[in-house]
Protein backbone atom coordinates (compact mmCIF):
# COMPACT_ATOMS: atom_id res chain seq x y z
CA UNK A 1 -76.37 -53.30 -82.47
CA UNK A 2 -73.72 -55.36 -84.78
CA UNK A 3 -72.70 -55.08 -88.50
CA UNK A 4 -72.94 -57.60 -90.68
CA UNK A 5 -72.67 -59.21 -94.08
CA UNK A 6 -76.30 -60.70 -95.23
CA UNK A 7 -76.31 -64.64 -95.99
CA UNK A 8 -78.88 -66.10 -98.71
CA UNK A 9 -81.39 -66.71 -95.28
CA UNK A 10 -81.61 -62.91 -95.23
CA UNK A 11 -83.07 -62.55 -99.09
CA UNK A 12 -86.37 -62.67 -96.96
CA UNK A 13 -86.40 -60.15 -95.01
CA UNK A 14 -84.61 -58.09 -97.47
CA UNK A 15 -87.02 -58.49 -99.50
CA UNK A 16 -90.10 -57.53 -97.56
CA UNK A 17 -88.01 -54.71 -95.83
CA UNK A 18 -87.51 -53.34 -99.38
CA UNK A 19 -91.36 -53.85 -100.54
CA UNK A 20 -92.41 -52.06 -97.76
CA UNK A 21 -90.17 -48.84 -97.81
CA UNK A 22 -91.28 -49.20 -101.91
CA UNK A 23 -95.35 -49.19 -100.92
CA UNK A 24 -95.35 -47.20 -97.91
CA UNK A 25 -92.83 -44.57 -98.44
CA UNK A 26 -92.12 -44.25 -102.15
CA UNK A 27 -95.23 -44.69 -104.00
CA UNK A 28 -97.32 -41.71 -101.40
CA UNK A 29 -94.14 -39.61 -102.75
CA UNK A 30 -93.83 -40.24 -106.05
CA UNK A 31 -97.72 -41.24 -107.21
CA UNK A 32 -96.99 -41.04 -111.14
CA UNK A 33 -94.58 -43.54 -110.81
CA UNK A 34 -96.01 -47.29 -112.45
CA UNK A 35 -95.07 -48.95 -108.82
CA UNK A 36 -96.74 -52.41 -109.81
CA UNK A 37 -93.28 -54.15 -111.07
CA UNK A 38 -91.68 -54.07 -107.83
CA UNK A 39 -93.26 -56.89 -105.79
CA UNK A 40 -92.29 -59.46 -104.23
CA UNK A 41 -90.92 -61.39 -107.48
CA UNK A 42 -88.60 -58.25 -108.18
CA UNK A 43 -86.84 -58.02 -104.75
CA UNK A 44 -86.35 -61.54 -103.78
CA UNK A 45 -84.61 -62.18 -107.91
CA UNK A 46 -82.44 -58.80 -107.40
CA UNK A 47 -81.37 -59.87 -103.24
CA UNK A 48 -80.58 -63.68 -104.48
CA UNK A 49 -78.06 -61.78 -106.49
CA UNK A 50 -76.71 -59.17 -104.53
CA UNK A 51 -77.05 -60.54 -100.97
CA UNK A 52 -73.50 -60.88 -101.22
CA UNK A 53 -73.21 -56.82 -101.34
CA UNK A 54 -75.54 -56.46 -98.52
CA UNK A 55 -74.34 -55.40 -94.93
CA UNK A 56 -77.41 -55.84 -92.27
CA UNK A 57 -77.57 -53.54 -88.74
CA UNK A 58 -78.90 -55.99 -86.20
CA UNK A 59 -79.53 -56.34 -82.33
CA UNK A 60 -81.35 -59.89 -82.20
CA UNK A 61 -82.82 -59.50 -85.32
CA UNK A 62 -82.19 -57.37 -88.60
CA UNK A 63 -83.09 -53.93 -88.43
CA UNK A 64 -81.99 -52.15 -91.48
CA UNK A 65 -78.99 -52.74 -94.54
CA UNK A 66 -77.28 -51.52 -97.08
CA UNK A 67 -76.57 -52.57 -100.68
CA UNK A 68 -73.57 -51.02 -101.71
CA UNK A 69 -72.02 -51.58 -104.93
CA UNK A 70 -68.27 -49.51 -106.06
CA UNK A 71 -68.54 -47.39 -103.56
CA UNK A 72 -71.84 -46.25 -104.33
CA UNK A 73 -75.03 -46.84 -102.10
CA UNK A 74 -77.47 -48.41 -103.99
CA UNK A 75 -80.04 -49.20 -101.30
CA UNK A 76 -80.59 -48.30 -97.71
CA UNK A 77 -83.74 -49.02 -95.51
CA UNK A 78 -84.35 -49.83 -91.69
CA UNK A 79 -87.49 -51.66 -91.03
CA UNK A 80 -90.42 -50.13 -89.91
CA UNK A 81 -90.28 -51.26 -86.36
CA UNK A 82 -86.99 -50.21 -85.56
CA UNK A 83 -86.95 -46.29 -87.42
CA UNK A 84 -85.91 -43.62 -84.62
CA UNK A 85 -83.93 -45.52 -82.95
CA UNK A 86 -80.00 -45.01 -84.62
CA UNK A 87 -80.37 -47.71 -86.94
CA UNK A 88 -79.93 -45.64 -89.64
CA UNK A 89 -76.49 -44.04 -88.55
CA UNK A 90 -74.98 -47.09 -87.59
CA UNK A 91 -75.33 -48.51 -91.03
CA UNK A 92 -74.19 -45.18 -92.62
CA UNK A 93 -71.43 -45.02 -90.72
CA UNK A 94 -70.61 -48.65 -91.62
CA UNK A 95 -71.33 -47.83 -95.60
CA UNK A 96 -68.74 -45.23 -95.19
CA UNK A 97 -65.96 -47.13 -93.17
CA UNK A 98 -66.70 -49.45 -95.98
CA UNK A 99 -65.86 -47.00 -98.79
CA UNK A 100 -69.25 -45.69 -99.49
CA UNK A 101 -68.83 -42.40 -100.79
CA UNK A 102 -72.21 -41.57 -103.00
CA UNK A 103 -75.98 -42.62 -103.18
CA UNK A 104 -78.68 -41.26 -104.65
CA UNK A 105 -82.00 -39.93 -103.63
CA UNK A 106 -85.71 -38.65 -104.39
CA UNK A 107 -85.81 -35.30 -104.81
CA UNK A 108 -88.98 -35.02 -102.96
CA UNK A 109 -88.35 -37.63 -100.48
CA UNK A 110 -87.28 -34.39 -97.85
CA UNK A 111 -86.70 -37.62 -94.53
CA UNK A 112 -83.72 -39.17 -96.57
CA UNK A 113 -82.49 -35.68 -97.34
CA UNK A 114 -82.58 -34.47 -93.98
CA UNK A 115 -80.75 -37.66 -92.87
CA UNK A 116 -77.92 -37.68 -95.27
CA UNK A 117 -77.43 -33.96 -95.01
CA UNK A 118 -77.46 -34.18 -90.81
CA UNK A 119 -74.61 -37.33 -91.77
CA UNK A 120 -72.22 -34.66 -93.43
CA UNK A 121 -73.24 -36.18 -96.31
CA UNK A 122 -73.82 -33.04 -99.74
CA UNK A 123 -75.43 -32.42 -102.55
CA UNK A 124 -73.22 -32.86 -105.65
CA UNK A 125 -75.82 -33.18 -108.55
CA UNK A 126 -79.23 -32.66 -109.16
CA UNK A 127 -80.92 -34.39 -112.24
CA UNK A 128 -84.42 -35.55 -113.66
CA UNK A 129 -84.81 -38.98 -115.28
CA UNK A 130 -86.95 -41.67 -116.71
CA UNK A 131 -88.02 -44.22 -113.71
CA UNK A 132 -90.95 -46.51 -113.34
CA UNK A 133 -92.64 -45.12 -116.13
CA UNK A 134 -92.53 -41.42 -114.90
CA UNK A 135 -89.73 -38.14 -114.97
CA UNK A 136 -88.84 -38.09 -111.45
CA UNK A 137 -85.85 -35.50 -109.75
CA UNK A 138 -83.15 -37.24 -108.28
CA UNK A 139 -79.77 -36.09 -105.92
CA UNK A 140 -76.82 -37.21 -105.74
CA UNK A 141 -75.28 -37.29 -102.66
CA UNK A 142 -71.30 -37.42 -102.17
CA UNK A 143 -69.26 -37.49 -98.96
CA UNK A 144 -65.39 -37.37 -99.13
């Protein structure tokens, strides 16, 4: 597996990497939320802006990235296909050779949590706010 920076021929995949995680892992978790204004539409106008911020884990095809932004991870999915299989790490541990030092997180999405916390990554806040039409609990997660 490689690190690397995403090029505008990635906004595709990014895209329907980030649609699925959305549909198949967020909206079972989070059911109040209004879900219906990230489609398709929404991803591929927010990738053909921050591609540039993007960093993709790949063997011979993209597996998983990271949208960091300041330090701050502001996205972070592996495809589907390729979950179990140190994806994940390997583009964590490039976030954080990279400066990454927070993200933020579900409160009930208990997988990510695990993850992060098994990374050495810890809790530093825990707050409720307004998102997709619903009061959700979020973390925030900081690693030194």
């Amino acid at each position: 597996m490689i690190c690397r920076n995403a090029t505008a021929r990635d906004v595709a995949w990014l895209t329907a990497v980030a649609l699925d995680n959305y549909r198949r892992v967020f909206t079972p978790l989070l059911p109040d939320c209004d879900w219906a204004p990230f489609d398709e539409a929404h991803f591929r106008a927010r990738f053909s802006e921050a591609w540039p911020r993007v960093r993709i884990v790949a063997d011979a095809v993209p597996l998983g990235f990271a949208l960091v932004t300041d330090g701050h991870i502001d996205m972070f999915f592996v495809d589907r296909s390729a979950q179990g299989r140190g994806v994940g790490a390997s583009l964590l541990g490039d976030a954080q050779d990279r400066g990454a030092c927070s993200l933020e997180t579900f409160a009930v999405n208990q997988a990510a949590r695990r993850f992060y916390e098994r990374s050495g990554w810890r809790i530093a806040a825990r707050y409720s706010r307004s998102f997709a039409g619903a009061e959700c609990d979020f973390l925030r997660y900081e690693r030194s």
